[in-house]
C-alpha atoms as a PDB file:
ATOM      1  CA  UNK A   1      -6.799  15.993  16.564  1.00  0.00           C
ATOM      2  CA  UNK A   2      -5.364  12.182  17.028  1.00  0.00           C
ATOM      3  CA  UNK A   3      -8.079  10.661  14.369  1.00  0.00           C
ATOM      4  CA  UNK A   4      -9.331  11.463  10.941  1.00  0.00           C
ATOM      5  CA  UNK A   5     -12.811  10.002  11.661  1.00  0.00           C
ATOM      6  CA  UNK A   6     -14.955   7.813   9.420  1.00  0.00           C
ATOM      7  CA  UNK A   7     -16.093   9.310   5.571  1.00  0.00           C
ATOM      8  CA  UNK A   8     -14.363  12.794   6.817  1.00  0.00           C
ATOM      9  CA  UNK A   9     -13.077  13.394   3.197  1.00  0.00           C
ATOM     10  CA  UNK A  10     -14.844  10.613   1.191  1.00  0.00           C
ATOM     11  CA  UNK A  11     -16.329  11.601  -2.203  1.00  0.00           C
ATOM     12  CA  UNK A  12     -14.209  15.159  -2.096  1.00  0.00           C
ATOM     13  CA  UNK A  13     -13.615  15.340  -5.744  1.00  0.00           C
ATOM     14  CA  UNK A  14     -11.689  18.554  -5.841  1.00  0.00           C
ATOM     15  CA  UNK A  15      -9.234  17.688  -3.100  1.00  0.00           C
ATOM     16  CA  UNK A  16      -5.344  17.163  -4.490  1.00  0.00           C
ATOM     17  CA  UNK A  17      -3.331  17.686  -1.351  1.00  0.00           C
ATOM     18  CA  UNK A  18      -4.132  16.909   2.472  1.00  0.00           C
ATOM     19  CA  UNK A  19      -1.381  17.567   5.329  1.00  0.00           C
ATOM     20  CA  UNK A  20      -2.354  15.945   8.518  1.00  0.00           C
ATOM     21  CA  UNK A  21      -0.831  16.726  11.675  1.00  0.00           C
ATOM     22  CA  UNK A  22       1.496  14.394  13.300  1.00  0.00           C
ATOM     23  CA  UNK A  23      -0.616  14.404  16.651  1.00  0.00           C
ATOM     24  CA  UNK A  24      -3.271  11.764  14.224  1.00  0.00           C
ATOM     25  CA  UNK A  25      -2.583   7.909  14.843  1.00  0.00           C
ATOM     26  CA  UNK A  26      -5.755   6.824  13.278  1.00  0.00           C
ATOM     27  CA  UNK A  27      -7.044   7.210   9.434  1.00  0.00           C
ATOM     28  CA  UNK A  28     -10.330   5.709   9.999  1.00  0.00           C
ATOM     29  CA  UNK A  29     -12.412   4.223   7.386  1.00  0.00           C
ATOM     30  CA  UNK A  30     -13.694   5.520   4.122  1.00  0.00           C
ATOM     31  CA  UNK A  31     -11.652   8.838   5.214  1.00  0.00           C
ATOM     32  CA  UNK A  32     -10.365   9.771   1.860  1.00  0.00           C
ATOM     33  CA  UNK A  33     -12.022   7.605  -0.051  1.00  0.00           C
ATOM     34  CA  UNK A  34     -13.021   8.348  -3.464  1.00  0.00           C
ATOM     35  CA  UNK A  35     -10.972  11.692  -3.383  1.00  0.00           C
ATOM     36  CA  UNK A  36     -10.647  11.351  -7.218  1.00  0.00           C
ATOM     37  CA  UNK A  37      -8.459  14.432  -7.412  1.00  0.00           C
ATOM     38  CA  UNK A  38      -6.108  14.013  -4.259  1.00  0.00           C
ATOM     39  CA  UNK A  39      -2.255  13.247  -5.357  1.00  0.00           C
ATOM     40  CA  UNK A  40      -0.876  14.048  -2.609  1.00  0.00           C
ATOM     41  CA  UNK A  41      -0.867  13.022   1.372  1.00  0.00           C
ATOM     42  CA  UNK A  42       1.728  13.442   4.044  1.00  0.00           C
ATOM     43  CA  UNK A  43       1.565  10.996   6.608  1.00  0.00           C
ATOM     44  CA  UNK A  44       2.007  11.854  10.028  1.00  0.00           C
ATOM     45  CA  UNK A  45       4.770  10.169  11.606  1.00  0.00           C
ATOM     46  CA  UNK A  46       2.993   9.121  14.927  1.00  0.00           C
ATOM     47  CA  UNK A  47       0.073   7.147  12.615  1.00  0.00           C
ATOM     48  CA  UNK A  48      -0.559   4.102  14.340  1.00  0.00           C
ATOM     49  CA  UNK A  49      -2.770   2.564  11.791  1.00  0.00           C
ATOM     50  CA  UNK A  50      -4.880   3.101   8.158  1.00  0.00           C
ATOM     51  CA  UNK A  51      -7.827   1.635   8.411  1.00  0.00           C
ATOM     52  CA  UNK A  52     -10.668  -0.157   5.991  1.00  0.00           C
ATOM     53  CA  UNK A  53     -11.197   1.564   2.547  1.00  0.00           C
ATOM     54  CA  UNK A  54      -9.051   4.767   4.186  1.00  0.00           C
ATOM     55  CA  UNK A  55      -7.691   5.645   0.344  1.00  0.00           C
ATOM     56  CA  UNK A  56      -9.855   3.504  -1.605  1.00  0.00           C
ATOM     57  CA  UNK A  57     -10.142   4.500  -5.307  1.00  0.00           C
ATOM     58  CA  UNK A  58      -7.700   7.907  -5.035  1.00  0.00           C
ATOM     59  CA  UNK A  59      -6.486   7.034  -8.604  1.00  0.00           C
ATOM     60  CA  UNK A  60      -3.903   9.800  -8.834  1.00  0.00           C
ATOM     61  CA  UNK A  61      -2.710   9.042  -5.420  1.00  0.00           C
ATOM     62  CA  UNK A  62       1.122   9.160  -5.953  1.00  0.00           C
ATOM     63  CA  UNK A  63       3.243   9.962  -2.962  1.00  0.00           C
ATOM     64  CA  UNK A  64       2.638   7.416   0.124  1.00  0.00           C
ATOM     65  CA  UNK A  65       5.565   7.714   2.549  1.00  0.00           C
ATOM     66  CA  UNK A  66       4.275   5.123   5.653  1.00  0.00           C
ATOM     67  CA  UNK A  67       6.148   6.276   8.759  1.00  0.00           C
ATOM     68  CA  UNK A  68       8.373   3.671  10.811  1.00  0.00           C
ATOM     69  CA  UNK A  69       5.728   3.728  13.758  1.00  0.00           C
ATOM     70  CA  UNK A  70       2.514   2.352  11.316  1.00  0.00           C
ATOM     71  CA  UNK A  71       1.538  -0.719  12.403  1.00  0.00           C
ATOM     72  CA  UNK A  72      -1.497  -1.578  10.679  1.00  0.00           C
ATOM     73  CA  UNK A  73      -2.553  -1.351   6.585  1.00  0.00           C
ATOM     74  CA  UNK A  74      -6.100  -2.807   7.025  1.00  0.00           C
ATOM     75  CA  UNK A  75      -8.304  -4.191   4.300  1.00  0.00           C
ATOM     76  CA  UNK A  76      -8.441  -2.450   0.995  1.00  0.00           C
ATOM     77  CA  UNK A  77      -6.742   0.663   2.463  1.00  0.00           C
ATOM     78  CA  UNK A  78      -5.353   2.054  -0.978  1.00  0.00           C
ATOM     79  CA  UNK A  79      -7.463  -0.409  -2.958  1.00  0.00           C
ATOM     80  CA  UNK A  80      -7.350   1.371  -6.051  1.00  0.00           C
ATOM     81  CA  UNK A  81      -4.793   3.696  -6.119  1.00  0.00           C
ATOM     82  CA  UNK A  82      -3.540   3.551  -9.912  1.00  0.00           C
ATOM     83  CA  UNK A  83      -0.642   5.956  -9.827  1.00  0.00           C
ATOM     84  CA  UNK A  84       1.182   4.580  -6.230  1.00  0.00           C
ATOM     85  CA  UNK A  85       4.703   3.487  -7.951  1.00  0.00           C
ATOM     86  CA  UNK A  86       6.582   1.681  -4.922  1.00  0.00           C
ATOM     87  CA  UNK A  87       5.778   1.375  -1.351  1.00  0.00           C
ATOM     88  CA  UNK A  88       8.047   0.810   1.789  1.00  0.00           C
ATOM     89  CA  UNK A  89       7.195  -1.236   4.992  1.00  0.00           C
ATOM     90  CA  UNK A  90       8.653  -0.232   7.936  1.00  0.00           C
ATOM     91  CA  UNK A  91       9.397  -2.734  10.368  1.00  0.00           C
ATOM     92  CA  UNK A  92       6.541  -2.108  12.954  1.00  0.00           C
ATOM     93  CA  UNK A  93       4.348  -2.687  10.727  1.00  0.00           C
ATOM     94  CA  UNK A  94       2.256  -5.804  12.534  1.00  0.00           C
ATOM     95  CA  UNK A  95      -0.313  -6.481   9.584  1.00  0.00           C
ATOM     96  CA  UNK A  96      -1.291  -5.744   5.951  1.00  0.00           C
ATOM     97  CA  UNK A  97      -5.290  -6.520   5.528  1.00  0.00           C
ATOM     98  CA  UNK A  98      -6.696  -7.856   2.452  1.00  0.00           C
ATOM     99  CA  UNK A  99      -6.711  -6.364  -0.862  1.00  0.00           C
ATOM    100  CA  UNK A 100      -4.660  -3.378   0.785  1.00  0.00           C
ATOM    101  CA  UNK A 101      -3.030  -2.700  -2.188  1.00  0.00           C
ATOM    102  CA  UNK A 102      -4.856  -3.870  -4.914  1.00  0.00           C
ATOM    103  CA  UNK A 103      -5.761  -2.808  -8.074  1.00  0.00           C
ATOM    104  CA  UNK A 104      -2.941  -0.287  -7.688  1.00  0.00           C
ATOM    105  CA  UNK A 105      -1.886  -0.462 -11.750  1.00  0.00           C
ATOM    106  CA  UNK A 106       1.197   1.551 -11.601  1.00  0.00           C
ATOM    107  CA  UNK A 107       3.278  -0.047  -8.267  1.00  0.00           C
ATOM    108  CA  UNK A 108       5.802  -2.255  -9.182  1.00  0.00           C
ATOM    109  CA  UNK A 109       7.786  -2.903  -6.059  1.00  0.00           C
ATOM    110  CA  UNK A 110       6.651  -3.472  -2.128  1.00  0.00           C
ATOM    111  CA  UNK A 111       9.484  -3.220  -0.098  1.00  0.00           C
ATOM    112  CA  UNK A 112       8.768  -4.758   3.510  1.00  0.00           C
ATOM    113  CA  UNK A 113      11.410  -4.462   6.541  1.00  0.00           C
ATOM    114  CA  UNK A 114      10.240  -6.324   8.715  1.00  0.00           C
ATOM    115  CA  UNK A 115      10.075  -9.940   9.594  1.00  0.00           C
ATOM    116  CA  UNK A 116       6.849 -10.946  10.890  1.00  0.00           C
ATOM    117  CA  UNK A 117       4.830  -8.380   9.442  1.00  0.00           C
ATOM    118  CA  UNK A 118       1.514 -10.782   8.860  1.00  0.00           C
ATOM    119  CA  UNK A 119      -0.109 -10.578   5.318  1.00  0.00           C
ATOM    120  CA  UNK A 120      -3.724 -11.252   4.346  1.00  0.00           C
ATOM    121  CA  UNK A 121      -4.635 -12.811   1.448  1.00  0.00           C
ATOM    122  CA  UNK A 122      -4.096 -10.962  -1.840  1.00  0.00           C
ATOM    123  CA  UNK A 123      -2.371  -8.206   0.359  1.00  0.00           C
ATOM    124  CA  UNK A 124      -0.437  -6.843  -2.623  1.00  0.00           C
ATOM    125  CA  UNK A 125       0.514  -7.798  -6.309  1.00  0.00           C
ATOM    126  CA  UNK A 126      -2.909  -8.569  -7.036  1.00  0.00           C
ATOM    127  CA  UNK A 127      -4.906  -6.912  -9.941  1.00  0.00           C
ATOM    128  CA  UNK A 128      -8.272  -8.431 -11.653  1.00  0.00           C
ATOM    129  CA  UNK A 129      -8.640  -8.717 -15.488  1.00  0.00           C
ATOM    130  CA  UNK A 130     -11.128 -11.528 -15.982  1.00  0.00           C
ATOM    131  CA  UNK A 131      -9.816 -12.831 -13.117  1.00  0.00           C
ATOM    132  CA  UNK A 132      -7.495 -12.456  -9.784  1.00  0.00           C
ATOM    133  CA  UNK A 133      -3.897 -12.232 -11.083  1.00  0.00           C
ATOM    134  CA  UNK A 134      -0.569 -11.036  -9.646  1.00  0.00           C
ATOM    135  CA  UNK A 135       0.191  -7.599 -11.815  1.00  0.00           C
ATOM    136  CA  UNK A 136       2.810  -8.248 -14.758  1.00  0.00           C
ATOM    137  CA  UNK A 137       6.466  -7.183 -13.417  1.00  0.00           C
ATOM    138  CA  UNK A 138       5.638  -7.146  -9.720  1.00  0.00           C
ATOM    139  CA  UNK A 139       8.123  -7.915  -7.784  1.00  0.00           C
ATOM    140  CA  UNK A 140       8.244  -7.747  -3.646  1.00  0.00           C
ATOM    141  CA  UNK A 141      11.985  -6.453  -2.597  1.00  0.00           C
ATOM    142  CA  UNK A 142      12.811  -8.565   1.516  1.00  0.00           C
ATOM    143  CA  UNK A 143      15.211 -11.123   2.513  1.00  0.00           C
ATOM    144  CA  UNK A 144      12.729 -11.326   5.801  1.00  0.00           C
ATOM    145  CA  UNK A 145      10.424 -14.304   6.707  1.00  0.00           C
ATOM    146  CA  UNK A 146       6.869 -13.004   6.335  1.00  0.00           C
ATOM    147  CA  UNK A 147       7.082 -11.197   3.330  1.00  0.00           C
ATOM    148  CA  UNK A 148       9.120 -13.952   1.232  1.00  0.00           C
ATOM    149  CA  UNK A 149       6.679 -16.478   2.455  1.00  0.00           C
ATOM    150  CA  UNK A 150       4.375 -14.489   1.283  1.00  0.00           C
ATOM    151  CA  UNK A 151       6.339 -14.170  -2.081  1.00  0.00           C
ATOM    152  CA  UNK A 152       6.299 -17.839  -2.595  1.00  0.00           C
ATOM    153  CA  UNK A 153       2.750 -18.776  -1.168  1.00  0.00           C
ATOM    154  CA  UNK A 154       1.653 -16.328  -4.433  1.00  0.00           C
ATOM    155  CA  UNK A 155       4.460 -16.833  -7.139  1.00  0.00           C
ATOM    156  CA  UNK A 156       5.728 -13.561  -6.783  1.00  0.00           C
ATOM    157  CA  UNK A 157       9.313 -12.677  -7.671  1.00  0.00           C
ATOM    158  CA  UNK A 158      11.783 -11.323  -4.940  1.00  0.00           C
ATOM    159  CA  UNK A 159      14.184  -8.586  -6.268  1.00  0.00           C
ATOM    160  CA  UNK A 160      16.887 -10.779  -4.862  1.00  0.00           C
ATOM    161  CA  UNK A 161      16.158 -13.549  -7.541  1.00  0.00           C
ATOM    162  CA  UNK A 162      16.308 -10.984 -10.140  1.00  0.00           C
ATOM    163  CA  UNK A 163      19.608 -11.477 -12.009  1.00  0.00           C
ATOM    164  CA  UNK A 164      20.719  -8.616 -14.384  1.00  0.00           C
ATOM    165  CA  UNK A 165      21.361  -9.045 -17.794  1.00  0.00           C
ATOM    166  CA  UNK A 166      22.607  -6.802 -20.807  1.00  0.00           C
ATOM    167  CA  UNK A 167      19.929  -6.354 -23.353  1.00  0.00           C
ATOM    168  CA  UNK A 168      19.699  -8.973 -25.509  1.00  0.00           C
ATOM    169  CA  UNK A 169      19.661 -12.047 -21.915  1.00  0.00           C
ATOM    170  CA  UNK A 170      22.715 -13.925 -24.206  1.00  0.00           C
END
């Protein structure tokens, strides 16, 4: 098996845990989307790319561990996924698609490695409440090009601007 084909596992309500095998490069589209139950999802560490809607709306979606070969987060890929805490982009990663991380209530932090990784718009930060907003407390953690364009093109803090305090900021 090398691909997990189009709508293989969408609208599987039941499903909390998948393990793929590391022989798949390719999570096509709509392959787990919907998956209202699934928490849990190893990725294989030959995956090449996720593509379109792959993850949308898995709202208890929590661990997502992208191997260092991944190259390609397409559009809306975990679109939805309300309990994903922190992400890390490896350094092959080539491209992160449109709203691939949107809506995704609970991550805080997107750490990317690499430096030309190229990002769509409203790739990540974004949530909507009566409106298109970057997500209170965000913050994206690189020192590379790309990603802190990125940063500043959307007013999104770096976690190398953020300056500890004690308590009280005096």
């Amino acid at each position: 098996v090398t691909v997990i084909d189009w709508y293989a596992f969408e609208n599987c309500y039941n499903l909390k845990s998948v393990t793929i095998p590391d022989t798949v490069t390719h999570i096509s589209r709509f392959a787990f989307a919907h998956c209202l139950a699934l928490e849990n999802v190893n990725m294989p560490k030959n995956l090449y790319s996720i593509e379109q809607y792959a993850f949308f709306n898995c709202p208890k979606l929590k661990g997502v561990d992208l191997p260092e070969n991944l190259a390609v987060i397409e559009t809306r890929a975990f679109s939805g996924c309300k309990s994903i805490t922190e992400v890390e982009i490896s350094k092959s990663c080539q491209s992160v698609g449109e709203y691939a991380f949107f809506n995704c209530d609970s991550l805080s932090q997107i750490t990317v490695n690499g430096e030309n990784t190229a990002f769509d718009s409203r790739s990540m930060g974004y949530s909507y409440d009566n409106g298109y907003g970057i997500k209170e407390g965000f913050v994206i953690d690189s020192q590379n090009g790309t990603a802190v364009e990125y940063a500043k093109d959307n007013n999104i803090r770096l976690k190398s601007q953020i300056v500890a305090g004690d308590v009280n900021a005096d």
